[in-house]
C-alpha atoms as a PDB file:
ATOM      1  CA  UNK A   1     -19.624  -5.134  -5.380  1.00  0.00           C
ATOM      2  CA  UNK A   2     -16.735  -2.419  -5.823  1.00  0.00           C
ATOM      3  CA  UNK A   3     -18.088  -0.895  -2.463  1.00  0.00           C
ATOM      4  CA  UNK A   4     -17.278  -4.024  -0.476  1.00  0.00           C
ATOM      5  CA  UNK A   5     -13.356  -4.032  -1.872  1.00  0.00           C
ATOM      6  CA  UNK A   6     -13.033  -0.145  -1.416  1.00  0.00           C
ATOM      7  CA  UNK A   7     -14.654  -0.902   1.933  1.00  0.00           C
ATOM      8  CA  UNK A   8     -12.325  -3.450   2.801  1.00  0.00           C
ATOM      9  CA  UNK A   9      -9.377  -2.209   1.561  1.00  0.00           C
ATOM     10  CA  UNK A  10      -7.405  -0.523   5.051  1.00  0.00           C
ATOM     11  CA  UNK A  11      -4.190   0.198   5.342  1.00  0.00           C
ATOM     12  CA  UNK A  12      -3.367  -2.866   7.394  1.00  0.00           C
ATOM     13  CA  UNK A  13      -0.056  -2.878   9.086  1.00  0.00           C
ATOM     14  CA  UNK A  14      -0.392  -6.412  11.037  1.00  0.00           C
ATOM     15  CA  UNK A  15      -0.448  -9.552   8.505  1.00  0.00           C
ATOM     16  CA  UNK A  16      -0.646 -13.262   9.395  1.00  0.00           C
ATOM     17  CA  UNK A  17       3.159 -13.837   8.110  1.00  0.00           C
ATOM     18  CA  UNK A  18       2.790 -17.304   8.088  1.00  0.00           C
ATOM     19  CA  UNK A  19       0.070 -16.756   4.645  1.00  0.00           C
ATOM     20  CA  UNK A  20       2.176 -16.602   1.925  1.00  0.00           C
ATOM     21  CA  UNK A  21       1.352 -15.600  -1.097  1.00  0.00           C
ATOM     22  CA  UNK A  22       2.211 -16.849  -4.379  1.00  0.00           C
ATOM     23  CA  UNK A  23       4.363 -14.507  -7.348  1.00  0.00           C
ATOM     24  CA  UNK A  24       1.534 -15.970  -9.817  1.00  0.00           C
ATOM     25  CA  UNK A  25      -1.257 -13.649  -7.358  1.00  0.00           C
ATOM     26  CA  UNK A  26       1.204 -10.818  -7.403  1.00  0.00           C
ATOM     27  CA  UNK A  27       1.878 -10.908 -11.159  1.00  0.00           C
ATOM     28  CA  UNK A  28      -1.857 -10.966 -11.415  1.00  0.00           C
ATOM     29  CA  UNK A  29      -2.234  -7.704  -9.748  1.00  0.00           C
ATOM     30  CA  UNK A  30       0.741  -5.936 -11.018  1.00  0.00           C
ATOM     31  CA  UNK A  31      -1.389  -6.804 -14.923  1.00  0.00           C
ATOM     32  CA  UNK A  32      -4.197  -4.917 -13.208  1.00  0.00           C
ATOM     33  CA  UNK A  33      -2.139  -2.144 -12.496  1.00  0.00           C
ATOM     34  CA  UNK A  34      -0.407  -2.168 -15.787  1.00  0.00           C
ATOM     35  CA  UNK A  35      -4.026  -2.254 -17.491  1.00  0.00           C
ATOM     36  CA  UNK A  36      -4.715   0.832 -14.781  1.00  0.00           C
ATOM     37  CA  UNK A  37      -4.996   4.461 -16.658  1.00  0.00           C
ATOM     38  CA  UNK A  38      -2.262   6.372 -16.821  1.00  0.00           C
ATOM     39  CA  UNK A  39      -1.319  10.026 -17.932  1.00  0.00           C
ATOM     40  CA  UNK A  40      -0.879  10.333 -21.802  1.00  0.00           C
ATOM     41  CA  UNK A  41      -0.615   6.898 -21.766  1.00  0.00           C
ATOM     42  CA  UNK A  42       2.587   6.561 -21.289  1.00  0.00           C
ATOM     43  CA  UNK A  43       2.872   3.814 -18.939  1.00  0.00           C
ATOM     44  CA  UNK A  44       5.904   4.529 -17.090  1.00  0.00           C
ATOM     45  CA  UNK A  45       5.578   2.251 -13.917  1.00  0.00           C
ATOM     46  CA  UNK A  46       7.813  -0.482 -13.563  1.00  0.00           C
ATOM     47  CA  UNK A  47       7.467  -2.851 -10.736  1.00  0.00           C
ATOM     48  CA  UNK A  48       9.539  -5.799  -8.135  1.00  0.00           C
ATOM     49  CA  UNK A  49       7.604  -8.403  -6.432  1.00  0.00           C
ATOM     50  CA  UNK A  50       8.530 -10.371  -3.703  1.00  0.00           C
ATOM     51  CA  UNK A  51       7.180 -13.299  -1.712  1.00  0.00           C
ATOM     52  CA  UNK A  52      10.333 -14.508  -1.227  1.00  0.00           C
ATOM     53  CA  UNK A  53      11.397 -14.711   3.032  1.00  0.00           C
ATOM     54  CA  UNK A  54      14.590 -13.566   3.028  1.00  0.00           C
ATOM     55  CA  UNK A  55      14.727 -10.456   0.626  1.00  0.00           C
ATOM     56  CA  UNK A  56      10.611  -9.526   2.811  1.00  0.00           C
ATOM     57  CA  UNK A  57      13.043  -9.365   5.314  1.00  0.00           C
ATOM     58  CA  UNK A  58      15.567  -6.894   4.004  1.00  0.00           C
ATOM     59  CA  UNK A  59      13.053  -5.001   2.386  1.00  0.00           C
ATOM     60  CA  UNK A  60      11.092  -4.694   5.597  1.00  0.00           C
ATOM     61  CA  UNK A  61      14.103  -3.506   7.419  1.00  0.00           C
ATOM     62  CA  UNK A  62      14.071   0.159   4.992  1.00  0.00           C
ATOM     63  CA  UNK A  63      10.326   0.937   6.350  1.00  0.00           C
ATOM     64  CA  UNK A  64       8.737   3.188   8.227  1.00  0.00           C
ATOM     65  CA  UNK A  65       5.427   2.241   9.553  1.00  0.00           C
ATOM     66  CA  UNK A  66       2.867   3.702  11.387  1.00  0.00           C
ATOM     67  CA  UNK A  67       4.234   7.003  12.394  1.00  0.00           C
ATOM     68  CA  UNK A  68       0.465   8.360  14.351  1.00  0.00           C
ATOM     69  CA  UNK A  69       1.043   5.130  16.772  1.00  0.00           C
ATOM     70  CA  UNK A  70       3.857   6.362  18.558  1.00  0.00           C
ATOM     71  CA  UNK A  71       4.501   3.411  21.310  1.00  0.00           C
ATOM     72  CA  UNK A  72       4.406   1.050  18.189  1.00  0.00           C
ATOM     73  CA  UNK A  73       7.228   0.936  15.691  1.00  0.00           C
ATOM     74  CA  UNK A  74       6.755  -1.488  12.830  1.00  0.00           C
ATOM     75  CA  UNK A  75       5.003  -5.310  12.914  1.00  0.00           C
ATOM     76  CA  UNK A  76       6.404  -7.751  14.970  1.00  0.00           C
ATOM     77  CA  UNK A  77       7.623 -11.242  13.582  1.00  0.00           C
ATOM     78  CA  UNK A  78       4.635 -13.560  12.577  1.00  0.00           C
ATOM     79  CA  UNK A  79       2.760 -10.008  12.171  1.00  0.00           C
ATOM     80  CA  UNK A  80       4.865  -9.119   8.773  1.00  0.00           C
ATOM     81  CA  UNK A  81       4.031  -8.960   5.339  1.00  0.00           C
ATOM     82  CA  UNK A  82       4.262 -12.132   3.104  1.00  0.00           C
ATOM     83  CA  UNK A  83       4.594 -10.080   0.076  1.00  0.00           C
ATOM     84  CA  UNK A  84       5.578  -6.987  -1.236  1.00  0.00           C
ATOM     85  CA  UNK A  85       5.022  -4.640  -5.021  1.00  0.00           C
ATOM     86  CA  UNK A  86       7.680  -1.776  -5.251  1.00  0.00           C
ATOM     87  CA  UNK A  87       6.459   0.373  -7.676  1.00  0.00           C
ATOM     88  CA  UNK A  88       8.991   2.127 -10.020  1.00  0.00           C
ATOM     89  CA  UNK A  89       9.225   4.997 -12.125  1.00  0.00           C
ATOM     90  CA  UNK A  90      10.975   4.259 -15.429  1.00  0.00           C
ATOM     91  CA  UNK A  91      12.298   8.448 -15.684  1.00  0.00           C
ATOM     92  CA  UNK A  92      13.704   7.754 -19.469  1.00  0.00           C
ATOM     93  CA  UNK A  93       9.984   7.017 -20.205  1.00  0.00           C
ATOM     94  CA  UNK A  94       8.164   9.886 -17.873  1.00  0.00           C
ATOM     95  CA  UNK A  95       9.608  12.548 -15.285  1.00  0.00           C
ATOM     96  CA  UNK A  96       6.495  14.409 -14.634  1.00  0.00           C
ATOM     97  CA  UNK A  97       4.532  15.441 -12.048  1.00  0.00           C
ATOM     98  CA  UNK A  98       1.497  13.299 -13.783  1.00  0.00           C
ATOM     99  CA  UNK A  99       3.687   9.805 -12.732  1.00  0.00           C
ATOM    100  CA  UNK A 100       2.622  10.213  -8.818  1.00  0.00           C
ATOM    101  CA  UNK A 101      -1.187  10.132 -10.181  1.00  0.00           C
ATOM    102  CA  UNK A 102      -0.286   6.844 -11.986  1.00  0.00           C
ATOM    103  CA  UNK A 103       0.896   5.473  -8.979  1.00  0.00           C
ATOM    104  CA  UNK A 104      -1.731   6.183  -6.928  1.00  0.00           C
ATOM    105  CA  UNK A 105      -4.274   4.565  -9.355  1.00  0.00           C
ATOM    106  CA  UNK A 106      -1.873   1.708 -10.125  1.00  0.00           C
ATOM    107  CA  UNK A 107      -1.442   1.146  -6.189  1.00  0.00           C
ATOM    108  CA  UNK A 108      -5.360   1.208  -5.365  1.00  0.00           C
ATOM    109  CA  UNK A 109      -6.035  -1.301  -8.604  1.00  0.00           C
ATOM    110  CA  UNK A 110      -3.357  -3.645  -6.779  1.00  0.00           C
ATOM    111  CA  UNK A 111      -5.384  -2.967  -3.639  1.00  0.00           C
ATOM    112  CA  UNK A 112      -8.756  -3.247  -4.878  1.00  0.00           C
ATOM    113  CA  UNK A 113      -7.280  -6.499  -6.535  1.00  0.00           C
ATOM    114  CA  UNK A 114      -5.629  -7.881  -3.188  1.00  0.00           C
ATOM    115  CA  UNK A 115      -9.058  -7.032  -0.879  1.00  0.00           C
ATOM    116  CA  UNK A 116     -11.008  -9.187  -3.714  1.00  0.00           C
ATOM    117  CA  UNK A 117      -8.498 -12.116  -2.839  1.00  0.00           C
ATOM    118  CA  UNK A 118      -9.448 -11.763   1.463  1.00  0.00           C
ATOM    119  CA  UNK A 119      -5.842  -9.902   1.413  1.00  0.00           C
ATOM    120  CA  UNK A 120      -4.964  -6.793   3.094  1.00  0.00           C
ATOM    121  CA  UNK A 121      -1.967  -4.079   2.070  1.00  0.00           C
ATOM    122  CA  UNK A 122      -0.455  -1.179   2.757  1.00  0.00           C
ATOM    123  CA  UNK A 123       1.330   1.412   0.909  1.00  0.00           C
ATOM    124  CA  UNK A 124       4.541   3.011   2.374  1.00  0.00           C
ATOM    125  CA  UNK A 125       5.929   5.974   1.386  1.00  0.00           C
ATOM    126  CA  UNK A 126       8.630   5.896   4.537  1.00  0.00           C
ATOM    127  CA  UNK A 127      11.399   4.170   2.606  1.00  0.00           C
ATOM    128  CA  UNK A 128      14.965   4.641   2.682  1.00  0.00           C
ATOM    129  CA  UNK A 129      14.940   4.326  -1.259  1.00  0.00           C
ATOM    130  CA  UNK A 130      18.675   4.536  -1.599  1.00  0.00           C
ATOM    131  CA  UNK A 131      18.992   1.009   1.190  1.00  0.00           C
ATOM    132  CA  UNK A 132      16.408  -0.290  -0.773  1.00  0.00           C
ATOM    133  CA  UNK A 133      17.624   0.821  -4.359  1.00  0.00           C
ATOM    134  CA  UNK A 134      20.910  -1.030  -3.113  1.00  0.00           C
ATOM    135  CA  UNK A 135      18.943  -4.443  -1.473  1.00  0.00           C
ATOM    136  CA  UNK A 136      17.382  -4.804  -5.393  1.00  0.00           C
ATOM    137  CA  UNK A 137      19.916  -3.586  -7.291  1.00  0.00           C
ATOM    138  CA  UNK A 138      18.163  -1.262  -9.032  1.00  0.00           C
ATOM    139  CA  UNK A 139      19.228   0.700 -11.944  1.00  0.00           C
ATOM    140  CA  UNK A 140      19.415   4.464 -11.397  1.00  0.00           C
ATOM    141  CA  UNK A 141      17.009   5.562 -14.106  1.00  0.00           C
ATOM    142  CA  UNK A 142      14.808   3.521 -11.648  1.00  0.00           C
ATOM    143  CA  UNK A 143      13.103   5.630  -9.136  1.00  0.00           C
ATOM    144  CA  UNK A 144      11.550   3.984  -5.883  1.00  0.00           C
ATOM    145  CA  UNK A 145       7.793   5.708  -5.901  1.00  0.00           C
ATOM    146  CA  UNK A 146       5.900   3.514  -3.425  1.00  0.00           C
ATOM    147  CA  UNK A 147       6.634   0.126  -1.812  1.00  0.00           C
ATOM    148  CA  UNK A 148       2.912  -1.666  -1.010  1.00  0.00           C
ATOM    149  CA  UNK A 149       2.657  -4.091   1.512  1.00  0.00           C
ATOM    150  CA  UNK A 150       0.738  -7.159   1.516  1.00  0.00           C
ATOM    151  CA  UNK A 151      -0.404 -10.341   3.398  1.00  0.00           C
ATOM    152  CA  UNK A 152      -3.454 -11.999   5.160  1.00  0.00           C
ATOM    153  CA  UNK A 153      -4.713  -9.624   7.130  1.00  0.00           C
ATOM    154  CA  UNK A 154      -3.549  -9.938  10.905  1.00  0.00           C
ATOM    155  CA  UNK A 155      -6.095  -6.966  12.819  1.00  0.00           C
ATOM    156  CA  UNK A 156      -8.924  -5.804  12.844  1.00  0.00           C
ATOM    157  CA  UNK A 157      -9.678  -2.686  11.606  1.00  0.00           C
ATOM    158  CA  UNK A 158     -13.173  -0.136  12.128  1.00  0.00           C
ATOM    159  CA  UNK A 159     -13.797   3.231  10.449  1.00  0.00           C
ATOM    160  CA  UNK A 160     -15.304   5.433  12.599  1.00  0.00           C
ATOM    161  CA  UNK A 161     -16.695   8.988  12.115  1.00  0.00           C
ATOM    162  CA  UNK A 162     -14.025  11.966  12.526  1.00  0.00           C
ATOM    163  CA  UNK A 163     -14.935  13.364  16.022  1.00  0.00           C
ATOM    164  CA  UNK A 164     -13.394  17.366  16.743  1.00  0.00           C
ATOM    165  CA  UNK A 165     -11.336  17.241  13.393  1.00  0.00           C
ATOM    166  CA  UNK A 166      -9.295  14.788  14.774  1.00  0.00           C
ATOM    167  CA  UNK A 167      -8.150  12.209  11.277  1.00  0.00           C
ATOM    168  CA  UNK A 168      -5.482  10.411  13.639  1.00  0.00           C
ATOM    169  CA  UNK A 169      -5.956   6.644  13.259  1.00  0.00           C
ATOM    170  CA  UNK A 170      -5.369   4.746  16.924  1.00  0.00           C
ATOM    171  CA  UNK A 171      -5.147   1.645  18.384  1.00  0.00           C
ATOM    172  CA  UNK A 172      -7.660   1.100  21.280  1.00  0.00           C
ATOM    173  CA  UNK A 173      -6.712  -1.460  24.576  1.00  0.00           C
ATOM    174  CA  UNK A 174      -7.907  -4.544  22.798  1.00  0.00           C
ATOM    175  CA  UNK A 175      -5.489  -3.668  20.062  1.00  0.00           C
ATOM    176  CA  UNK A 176      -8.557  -2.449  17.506  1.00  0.00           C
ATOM    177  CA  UNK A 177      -7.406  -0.281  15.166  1.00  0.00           C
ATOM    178  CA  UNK A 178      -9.631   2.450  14.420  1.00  0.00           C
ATOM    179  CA  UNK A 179      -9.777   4.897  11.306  1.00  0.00           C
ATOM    180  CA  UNK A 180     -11.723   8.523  11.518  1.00  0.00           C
ATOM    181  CA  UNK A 181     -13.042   9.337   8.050  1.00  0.00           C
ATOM    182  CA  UNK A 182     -14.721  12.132   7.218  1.00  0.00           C
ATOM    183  CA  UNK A 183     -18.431  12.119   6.641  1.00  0.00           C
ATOM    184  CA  UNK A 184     -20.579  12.750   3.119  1.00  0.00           C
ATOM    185  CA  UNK A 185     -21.688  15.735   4.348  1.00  0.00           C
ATOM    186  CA  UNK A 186     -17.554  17.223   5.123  1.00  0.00           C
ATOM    187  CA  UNK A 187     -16.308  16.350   1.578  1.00  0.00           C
ATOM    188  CA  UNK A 188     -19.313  17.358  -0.934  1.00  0.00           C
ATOM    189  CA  UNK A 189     -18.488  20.801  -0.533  1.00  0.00           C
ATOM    190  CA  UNK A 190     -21.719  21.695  -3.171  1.00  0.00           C
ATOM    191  CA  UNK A 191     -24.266  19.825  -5.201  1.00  0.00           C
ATOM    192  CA  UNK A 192     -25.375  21.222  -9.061  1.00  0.00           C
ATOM    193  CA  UNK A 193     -28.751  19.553 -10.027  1.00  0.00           C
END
């Protein structure tokens, strides 16, 4: 069953914007995350939700998005998130290089989580945290670590075999998006019986 969520799970950066999708959902994922492991346990992700139109909107406007498709800058309206999980680091808690490991597992549980629901996301590290550290008003002992995307997904997506070394994602004529991942036989670099 996991397979079929990890499977599923894309970075998606078209959404059916007219899906919303309810804080309850959200809060739901963000207690996945929170129940996530993290180093020495010391649990120092914070997080903002929002499924709320007007502040998708300003938080939209501080992300980058897509930067391999070059003639395509960011979704267009009705192709936008519904939904969005900032995740925080709480630096009077943790400061250490073992907090961008916590997010990374607290992003893909929130993921995993969203995929289970039919939903797609995408995590974006191209944000202009201090716009968006402003838009929230959040506290400076607040750092902005990741800002995850959601909503209904609104493209399809195919993963495709890396061909010439070439890991650039694309969009093909019809607007497919495809995804070159490495085979089995490229990442098990030896086996120990």
């Amino acid at each position: 069953m996991i397979e079929k969520f990890i499977k599923a799970n894309r970075s998606y950066r078209r959404f059916n914007q007219n899906k919303p999708i309810d804080s309850d959902m959200l809060k739901q994922f963000v207690n996945l995350a929170g129940h996530s492991a993290s180093a020495g346990n010391l649990q120092p992700l914070k997080y903002i939700i929002s499924s709320d139109t007007d502040l998708n909107e300003q938080i939209f406007s501080t992300l980058g998005w897509a930067a391999y498709l070059k003639d395509w800058k960011c979704p267009k309206e009705g192709e936008k998130p519904a939904a969005y999980i900032i995740i925080l680091l709480d630096t009077e808690i943790s400061n250490n290089k073992w907090s961008a490991y916590d997010c990374g597992i607290a992003s893909q549980s929130i993921l995993l989580a969203a995929a289970e629901k039919g939903l797609g996301g995408c995590m974006i590290g191209a944000v202009n945290k201090k716009r968006l550290a402003q838009i929230l008003n959040i506290k400076p002992h607040l750092e902005i670590m990741l800002v995850i995307a959601l909503g209904s997904p609104g493209e399809k997506i195919l993963i495709e075999t890396v061909k010439d070394n070439d890991i650039k994602y694309f969009r093909d004529k019809k607007g497919v998006h495809h995804v070159p991942k490495r085979g089995l036989e490229d990442i098990i670099i030896k086996v120990l019986d």
